[in-house]
C-alpha atoms as a PDB file:
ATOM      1  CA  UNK A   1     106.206  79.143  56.114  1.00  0.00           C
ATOM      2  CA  UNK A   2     109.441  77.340  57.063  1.00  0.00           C
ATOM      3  CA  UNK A   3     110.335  76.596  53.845  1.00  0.00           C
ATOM      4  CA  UNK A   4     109.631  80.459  52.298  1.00  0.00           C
ATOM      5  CA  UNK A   5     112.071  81.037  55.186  1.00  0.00           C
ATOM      6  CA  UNK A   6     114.826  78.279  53.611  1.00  0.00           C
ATOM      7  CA  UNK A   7     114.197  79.549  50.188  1.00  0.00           C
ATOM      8  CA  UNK A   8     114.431  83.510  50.937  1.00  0.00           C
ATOM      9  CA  UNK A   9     117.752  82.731  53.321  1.00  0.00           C
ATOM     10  CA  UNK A  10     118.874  80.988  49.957  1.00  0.00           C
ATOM     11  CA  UNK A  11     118.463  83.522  47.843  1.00  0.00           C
ATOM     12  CA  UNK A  12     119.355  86.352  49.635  1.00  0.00           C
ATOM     13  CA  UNK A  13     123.134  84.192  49.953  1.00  0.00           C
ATOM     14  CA  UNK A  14     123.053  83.152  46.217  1.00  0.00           C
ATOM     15  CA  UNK A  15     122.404  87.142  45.328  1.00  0.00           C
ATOM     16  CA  UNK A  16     125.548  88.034  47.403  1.00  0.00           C
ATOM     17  CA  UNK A  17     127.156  85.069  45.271  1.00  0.00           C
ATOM     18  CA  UNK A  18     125.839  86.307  42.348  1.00  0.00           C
ATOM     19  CA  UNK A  19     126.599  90.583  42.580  1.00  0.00           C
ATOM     20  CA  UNK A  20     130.394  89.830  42.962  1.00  0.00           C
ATOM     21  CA  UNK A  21     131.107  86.959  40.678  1.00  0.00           C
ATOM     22  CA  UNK A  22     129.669  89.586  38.247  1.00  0.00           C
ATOM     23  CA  UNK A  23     131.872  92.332  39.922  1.00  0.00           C
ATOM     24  CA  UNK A  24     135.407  90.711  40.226  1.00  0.00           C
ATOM     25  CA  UNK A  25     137.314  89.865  43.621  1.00  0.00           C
ATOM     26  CA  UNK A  26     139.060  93.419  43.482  1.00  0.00           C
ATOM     27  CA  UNK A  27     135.582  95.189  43.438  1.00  0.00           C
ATOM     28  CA  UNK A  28     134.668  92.689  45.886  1.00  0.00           C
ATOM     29  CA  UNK A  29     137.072  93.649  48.355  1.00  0.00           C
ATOM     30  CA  UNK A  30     136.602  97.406  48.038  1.00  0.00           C
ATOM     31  CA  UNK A  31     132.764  96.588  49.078  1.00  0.00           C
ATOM     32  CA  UNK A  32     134.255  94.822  52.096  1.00  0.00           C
ATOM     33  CA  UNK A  33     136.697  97.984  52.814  1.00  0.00           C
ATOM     34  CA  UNK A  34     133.723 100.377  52.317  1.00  0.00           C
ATOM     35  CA  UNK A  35     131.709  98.487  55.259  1.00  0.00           C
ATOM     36  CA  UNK A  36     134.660  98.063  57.716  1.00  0.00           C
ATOM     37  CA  UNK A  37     135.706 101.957  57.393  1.00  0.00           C
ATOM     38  CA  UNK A  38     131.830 102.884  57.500  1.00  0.00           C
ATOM     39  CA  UNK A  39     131.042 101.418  60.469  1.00  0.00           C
ATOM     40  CA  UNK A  40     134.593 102.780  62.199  1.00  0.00           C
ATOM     41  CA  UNK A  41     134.033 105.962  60.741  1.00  0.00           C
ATOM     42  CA  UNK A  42     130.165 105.836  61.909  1.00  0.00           C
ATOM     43  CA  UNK A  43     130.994 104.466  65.672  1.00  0.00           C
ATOM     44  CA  UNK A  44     133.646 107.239  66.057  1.00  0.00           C
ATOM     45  CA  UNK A  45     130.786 109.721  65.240  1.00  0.00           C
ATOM     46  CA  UNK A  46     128.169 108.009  67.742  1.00  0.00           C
ATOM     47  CA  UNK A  47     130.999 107.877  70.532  1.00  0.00           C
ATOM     48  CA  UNK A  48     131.761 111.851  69.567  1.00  0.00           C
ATOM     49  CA  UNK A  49     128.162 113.043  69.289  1.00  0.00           C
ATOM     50  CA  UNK A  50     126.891 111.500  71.807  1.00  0.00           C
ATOM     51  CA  UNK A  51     129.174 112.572  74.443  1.00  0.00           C
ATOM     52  CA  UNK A  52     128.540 115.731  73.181  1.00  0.00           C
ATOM     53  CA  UNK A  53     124.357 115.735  73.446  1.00  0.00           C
ATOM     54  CA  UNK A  54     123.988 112.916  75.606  1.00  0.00           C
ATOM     55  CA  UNK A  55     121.323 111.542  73.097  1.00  0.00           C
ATOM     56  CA  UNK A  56     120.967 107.949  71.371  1.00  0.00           C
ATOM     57  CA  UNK A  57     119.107 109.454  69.023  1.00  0.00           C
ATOM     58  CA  UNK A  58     121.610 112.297  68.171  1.00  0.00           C
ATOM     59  CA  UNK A  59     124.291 109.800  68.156  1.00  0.00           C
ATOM     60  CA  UNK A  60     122.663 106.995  65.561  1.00  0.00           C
ATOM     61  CA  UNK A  61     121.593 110.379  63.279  1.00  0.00           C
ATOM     62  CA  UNK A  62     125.530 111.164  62.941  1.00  0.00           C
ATOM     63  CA  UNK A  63     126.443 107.418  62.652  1.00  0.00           C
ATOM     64  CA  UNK A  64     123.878 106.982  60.162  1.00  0.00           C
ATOM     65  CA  UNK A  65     125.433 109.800  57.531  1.00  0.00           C
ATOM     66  CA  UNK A  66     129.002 109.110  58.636  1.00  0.00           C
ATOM     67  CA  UNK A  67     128.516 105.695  57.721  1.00  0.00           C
ATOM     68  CA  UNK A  68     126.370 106.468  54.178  1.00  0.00           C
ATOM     69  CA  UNK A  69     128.593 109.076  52.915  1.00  0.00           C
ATOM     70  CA  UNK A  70     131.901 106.297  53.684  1.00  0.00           C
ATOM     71  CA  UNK A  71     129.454 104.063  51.971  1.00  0.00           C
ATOM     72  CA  UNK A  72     129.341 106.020  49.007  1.00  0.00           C
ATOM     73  CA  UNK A  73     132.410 107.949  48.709  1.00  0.00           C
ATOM     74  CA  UNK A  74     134.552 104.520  48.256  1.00  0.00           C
ATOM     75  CA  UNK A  75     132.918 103.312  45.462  1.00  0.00           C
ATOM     76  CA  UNK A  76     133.026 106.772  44.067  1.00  0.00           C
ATOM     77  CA  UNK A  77     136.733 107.086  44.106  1.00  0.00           C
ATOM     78  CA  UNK A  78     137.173 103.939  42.513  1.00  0.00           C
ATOM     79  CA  UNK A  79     134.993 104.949  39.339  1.00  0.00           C
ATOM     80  CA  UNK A  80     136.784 108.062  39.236  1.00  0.00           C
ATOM     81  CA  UNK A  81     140.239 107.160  39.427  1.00  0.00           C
ATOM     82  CA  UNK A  82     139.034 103.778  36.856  1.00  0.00           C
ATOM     83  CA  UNK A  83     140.364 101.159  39.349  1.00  0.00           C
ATOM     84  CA  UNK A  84     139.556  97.198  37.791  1.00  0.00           C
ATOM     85  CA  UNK A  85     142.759  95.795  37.642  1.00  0.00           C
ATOM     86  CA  UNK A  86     142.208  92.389  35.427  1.00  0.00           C
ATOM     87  CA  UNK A  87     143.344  89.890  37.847  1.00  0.00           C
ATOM     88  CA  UNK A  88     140.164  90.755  40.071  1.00  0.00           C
ATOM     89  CA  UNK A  89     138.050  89.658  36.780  1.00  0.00           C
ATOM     90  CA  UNK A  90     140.294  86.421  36.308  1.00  0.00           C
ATOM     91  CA  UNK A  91     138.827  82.854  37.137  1.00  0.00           C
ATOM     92  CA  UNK A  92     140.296  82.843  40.155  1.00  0.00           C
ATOM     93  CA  UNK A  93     139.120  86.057  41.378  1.00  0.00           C
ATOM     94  CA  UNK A  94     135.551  85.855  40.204  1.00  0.00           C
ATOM     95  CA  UNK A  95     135.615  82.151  42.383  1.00  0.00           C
ATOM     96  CA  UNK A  96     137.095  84.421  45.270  1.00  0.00           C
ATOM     97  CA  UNK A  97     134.716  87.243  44.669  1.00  0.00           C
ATOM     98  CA  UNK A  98     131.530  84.356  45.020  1.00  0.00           C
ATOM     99  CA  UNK A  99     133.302  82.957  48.396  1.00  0.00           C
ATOM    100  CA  UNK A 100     133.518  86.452  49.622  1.00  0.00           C
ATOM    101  CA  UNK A 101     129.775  86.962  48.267  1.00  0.00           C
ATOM    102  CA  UNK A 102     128.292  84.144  50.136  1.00  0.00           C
ATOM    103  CA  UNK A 103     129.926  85.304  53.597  1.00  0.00           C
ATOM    104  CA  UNK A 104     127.987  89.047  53.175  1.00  0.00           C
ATOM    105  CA  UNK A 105     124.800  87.171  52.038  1.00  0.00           C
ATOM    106  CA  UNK A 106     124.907  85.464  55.405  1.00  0.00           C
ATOM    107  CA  UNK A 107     126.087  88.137  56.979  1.00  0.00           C
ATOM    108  CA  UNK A 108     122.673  89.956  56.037  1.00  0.00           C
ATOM    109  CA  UNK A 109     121.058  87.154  56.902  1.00  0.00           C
ATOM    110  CA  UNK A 110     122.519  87.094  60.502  1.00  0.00           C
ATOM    111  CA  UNK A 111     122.220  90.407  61.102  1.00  0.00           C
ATOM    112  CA  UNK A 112     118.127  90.424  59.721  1.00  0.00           C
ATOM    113  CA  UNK A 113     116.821  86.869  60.895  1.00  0.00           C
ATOM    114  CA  UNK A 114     116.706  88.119  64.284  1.00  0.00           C
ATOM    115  CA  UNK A 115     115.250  91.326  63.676  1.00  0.00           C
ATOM    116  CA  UNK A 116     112.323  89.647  61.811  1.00  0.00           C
ATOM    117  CA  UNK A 117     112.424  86.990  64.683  1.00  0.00           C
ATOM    118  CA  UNK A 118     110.562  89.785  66.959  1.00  0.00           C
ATOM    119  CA  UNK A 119     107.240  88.854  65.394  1.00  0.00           C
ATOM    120  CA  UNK A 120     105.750  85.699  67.035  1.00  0.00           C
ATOM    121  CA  UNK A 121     104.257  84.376  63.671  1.00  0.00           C
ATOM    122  CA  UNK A 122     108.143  85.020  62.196  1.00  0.00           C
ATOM    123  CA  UNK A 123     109.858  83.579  65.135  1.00  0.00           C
ATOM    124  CA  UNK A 124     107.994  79.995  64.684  1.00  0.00           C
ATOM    125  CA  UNK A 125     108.370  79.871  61.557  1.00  0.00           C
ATOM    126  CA  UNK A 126     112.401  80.842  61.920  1.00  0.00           C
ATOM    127  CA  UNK A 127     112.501  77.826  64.374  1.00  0.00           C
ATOM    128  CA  UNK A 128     111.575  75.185  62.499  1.00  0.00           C
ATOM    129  CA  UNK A 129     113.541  76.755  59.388  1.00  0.00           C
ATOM    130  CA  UNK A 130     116.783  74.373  58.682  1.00  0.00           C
ATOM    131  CA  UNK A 131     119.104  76.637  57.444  1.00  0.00           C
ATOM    132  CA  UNK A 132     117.784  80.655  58.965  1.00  0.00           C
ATOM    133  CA  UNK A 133     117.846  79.176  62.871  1.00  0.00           C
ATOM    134  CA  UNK A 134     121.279  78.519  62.687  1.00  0.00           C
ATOM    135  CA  UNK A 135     121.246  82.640  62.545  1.00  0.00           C
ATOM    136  CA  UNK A 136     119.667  82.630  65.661  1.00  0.00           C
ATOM    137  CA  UNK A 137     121.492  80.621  67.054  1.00  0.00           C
ATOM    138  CA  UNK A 138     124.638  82.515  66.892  1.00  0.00           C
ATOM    139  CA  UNK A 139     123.224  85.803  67.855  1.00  0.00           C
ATOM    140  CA  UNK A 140     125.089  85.768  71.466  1.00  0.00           C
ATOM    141  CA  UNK A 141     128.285  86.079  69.364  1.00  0.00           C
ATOM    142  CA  UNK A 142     127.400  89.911  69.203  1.00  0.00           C
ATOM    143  CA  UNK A 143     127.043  90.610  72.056  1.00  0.00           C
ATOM    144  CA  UNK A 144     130.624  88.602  72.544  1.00  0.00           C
ATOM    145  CA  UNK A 145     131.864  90.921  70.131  1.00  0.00           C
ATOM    146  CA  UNK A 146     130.373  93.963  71.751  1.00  0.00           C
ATOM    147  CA  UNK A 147     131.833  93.495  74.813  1.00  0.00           C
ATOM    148  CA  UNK A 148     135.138  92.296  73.539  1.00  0.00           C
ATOM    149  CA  UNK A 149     135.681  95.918  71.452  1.00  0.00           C
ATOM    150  CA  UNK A 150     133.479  97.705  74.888  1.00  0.00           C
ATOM    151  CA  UNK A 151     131.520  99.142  71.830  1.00  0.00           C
ATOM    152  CA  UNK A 152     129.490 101.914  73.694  1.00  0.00           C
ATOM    153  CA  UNK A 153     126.166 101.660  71.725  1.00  0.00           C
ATOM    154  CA  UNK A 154     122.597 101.279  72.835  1.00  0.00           C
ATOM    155  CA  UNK A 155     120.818  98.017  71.900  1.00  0.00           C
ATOM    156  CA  UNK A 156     117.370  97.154  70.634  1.00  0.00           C
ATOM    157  CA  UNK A 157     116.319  94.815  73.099  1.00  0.00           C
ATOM    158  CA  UNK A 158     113.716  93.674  75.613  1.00  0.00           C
ATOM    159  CA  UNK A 159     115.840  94.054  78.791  1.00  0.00           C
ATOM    160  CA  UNK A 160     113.620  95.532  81.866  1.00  0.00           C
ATOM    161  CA  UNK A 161     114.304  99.010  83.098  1.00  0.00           C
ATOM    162  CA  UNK A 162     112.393  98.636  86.015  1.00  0.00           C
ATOM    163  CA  UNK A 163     113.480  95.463  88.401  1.00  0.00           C
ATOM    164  CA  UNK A 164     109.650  95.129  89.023  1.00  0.00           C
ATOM    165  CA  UNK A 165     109.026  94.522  84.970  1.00  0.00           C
ATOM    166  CA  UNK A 166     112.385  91.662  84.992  1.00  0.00           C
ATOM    167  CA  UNK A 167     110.677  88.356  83.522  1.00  0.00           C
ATOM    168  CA  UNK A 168     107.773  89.771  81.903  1.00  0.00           C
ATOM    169  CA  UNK A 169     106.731  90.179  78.739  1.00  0.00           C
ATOM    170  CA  UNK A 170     107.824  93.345  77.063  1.00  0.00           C
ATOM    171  CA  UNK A 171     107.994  95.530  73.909  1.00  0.00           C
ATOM    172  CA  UNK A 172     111.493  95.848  72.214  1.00  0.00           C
ATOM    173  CA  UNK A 173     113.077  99.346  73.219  1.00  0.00           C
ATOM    174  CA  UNK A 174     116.220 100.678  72.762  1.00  0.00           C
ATOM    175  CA  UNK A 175     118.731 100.521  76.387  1.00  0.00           C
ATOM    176  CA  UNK A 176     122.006 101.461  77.073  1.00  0.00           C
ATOM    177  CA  UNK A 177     124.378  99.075  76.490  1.00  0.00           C
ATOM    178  CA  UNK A 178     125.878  96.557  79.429  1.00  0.00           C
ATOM    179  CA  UNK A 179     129.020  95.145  79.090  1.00  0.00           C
ATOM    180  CA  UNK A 180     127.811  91.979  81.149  1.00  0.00           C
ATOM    181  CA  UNK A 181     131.487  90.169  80.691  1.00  0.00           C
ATOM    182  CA  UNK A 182     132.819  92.728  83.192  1.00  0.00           C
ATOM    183  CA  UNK A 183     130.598  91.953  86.226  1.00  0.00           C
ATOM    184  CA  UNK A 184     132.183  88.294  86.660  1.00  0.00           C
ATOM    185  CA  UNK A 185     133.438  87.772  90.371  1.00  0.00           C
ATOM    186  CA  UNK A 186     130.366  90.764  90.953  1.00  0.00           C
ATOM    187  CA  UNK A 187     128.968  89.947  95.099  1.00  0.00           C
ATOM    188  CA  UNK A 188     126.452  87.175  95.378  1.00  0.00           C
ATOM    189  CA  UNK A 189     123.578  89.040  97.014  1.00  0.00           C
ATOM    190  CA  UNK A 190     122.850  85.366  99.256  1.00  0.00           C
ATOM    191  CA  UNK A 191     125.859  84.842 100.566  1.00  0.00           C
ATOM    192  CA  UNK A 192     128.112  87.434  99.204  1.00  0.00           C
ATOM    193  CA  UNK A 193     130.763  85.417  97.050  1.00  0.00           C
ATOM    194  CA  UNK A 194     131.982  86.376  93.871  1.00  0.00           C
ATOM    195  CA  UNK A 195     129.798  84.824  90.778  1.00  0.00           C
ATOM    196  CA  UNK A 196     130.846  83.586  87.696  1.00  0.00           C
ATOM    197  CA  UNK A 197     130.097  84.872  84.127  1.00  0.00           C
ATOM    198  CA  UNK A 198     128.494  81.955  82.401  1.00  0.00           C
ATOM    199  CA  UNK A 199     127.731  83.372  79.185  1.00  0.00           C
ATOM    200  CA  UNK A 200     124.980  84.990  76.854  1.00  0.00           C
ATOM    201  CA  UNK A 201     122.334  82.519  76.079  1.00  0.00           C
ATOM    202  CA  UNK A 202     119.142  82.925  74.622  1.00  0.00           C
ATOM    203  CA  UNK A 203     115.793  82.106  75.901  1.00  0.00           C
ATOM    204  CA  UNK A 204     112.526  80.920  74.593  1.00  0.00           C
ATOM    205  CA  UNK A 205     112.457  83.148  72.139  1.00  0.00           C
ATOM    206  CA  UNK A 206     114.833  85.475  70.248  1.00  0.00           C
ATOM    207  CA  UNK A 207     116.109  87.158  73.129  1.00  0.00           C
ATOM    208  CA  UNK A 208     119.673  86.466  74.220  1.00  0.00           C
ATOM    209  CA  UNK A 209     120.297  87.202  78.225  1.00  0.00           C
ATOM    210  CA  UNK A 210     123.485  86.746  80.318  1.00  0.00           C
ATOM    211  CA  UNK A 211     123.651  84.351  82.848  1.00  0.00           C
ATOM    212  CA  UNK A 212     125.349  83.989  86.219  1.00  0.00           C
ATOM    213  CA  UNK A 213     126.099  81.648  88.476  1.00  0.00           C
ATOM    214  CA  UNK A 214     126.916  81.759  92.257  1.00  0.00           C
ATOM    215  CA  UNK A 215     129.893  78.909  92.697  1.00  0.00           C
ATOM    216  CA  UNK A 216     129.442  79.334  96.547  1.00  0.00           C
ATOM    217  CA  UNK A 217     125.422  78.719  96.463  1.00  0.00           C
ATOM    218  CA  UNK A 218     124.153  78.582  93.157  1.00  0.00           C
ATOM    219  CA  UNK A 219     121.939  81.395  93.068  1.00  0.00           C
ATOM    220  CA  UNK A 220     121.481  81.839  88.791  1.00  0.00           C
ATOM    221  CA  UNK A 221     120.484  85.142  87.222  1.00  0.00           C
ATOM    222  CA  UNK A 222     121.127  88.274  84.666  1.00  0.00           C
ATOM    223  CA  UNK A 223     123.152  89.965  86.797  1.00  0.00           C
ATOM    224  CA  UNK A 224     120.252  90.829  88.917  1.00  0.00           C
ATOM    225  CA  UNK A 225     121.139  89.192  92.007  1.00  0.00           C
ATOM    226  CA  UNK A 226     124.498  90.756  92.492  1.00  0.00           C
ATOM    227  CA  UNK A 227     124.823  94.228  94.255  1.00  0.00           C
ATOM    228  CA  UNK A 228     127.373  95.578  91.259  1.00  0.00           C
ATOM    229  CA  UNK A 229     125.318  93.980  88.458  1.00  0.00           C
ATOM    230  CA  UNK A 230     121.450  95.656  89.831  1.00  0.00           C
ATOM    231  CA  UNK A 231     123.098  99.212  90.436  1.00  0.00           C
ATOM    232  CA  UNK A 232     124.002  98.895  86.923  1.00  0.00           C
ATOM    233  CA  UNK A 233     121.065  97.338  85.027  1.00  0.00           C
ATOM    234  CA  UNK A 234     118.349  99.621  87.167  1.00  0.00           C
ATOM    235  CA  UNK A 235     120.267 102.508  88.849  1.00  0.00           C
ATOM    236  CA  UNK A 236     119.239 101.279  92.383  1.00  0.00           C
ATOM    237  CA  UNK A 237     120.054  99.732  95.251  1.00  0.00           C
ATOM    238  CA  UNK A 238     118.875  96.051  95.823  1.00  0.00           C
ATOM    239  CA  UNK A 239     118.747  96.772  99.497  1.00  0.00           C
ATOM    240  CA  UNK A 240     116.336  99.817  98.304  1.00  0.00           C
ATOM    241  CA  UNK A 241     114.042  97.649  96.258  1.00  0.00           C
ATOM    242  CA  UNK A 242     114.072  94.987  98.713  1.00  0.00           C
ATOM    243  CA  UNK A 243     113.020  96.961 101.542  1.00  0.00           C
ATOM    244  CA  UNK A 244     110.191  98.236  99.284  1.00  0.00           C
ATOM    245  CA  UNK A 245     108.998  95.242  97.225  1.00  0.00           C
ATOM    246  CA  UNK A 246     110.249  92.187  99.616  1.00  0.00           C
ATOM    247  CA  UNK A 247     112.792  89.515  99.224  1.00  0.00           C
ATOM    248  CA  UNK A 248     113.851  89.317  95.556  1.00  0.00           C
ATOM    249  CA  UNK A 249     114.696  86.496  92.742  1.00  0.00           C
ATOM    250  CA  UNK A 250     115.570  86.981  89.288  1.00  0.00           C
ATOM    251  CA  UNK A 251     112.801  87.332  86.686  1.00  0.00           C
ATOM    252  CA  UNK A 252     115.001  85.489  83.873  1.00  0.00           C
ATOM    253  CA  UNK A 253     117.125  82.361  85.474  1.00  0.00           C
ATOM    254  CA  UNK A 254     114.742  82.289  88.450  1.00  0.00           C
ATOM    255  CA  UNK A 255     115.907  80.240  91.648  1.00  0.00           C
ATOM    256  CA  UNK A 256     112.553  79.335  93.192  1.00  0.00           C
ATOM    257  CA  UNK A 257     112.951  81.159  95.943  1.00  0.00           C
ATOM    258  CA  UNK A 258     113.610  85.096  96.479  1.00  0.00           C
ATOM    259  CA  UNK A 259     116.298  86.558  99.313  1.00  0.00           C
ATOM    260  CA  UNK A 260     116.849  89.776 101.092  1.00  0.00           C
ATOM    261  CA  UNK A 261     120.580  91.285 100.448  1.00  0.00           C
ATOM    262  CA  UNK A 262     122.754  90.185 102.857  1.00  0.00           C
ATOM    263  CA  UNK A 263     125.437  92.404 104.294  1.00  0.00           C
ATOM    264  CA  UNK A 264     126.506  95.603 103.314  1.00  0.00           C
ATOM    265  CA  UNK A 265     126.355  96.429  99.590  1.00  0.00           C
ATOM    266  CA  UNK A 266     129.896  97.410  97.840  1.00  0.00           C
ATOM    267  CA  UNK A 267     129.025 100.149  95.800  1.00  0.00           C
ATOM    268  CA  UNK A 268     126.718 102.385  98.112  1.00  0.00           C
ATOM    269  CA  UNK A 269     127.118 100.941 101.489  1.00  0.00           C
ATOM    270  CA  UNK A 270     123.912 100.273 102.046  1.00  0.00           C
ATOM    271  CA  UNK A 271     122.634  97.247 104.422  1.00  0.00           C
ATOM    272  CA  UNK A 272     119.329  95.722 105.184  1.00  0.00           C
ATOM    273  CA  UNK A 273     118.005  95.594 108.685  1.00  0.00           C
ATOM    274  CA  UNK A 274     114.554  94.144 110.488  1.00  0.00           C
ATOM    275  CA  UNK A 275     112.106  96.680 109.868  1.00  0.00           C
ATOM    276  CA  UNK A 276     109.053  97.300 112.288  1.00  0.00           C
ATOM    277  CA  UNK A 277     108.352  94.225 114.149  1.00  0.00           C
ATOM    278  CA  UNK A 278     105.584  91.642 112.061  1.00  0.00           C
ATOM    279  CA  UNK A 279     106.153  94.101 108.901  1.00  0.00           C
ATOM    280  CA  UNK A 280     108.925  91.008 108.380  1.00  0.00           C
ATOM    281  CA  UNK A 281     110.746  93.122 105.633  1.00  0.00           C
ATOM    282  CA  UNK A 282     113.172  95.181 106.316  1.00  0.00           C
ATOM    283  CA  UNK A 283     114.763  98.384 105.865  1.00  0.00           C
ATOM    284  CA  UNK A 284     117.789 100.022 104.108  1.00  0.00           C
ATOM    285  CA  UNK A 285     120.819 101.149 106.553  1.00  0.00           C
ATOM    286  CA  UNK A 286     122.152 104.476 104.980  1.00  0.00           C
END
């Protein structure tokens, strides 16, 4: 199976080769121009539709046809208007055209490996493949990307929406979108320090997941174990779930051991404090 993987990643790469040698470097770039203006064109219609309806679903219907009709129309033009200049068809722009081919073939690739990679049978398979894992392997550089531009676009992704659910095994469901690079220096729910951004990784599988780190006590997690970082993944108060559930740890870079919030939290103000005595958990202070 790992080698059907190797074979297919080299063929879909030698097929991007392969289209634009045959097309020319100045055809070649146009399908590079096409893609960048489609999907500028597409996430301006998103960003406008959705702020509009207040629906992901409303929002990737008008990226969708913005982006196809871009798609399209380019190409279009250039037949009409009989574009082909000969230097794009010279032996130094079909050599151009192949380099340019091979970067979209493994662009595909990087942008399908993982989606395939969401099927266990797939995802073994993909990890013992020599030349698809590297595709996994640079997935976090998405979500890099994505918080670099602050792209405002739901993901397809197993993140928990309930804190109860973090950790646990779940189907792949389309979330909102966290920019996690902007919670660094977020309050340490232990001690109350600013943590450090250390990154997206991935995990055991395909999934990639930020990670945090507490410089003051070393508490590790998604974000979860900051005040900032839970009001933003799960639209509650730690102190709330706390008071309700117990002390808390974080399903994905677990500590080993699980904490009340201490002090006052920054965004809502509110604080844990002893509940009824022997209940030993304790209540929110509005």
């Amino acid at each position: 199976m790992a080698l059907l993987v190797d074979l297919l990643t080299v063929l879909v790469i030698l097929l991007g080769v392969y289209a634009e040698v045959r097309r020319g470097l100045f055809l070649t770039l146009t399908d590079i121009l096409r893609l960048v203006l489609a999907l500028i064109a597409g996430f301006g219609a998103y960003s406008l539709v959705h702020r509009l309806t207040h629906s992901y679903t409303a929002g990737f219907v008008a990226l969708a046809v913005v982006a196809f009709l871009v798609v399209m129309l380019v190409p279009a033009v250039v037949r009409l208007a009989r574009i082909d200049p000969g230097w794009g068809k010279s032996i130094a722009g079909r050599v151009g055209a192949g380099m340019a081919g091979a970067g979209l073939g493994m662009l595909i690739c990087a942008t399908f490996v993982p989606v395939l990679g969401r099927r266990p049978d797939v995802l073994i398979a993909l990890e013992r493949s020599h030349l698809a894992r590297p595709f996994l392997d640079v997935a976090p550089a998405f979500y890099y990307a994505a918080d670099r531009l602050n792209i405002d676009l739901p993901v397809l992704n197993t993140r928990a929406i309930r804190f109860e659910d973090e950790g646990l095994a779940a189907q792949a469901t389309l979330v909102e979108r966290i920019n996690y690079s902007r919670l660094d220096g977020a309050t340490c729910i232990n001690c109350r320090a600013p943590v450090r951004f250390t990154g997206y990784r991935r995990r055991f599988d395909i999934s990639v997941s930020p990670r945090f780190v507490c410089p003051n006590c070393g508490r590790t997690s998604d974000g979860c174990q900051t005040f900032e970082g839970f009001h933003r993944m799960y639209g509650h108060c730690p102190v709330d779930v706390a008071a309700e559930l117990g002390p808390i740890d974080c399903g994905v870079w677990a500590n080993g051991f699980a904490v009340y919030p201490e002090g006052e939290c920054p965004v809502d103000g509110k604080e844990c404090q002893p509940g009824p005595r022997g209940t030993g958990r304790p209540r929110p202070i509005d």
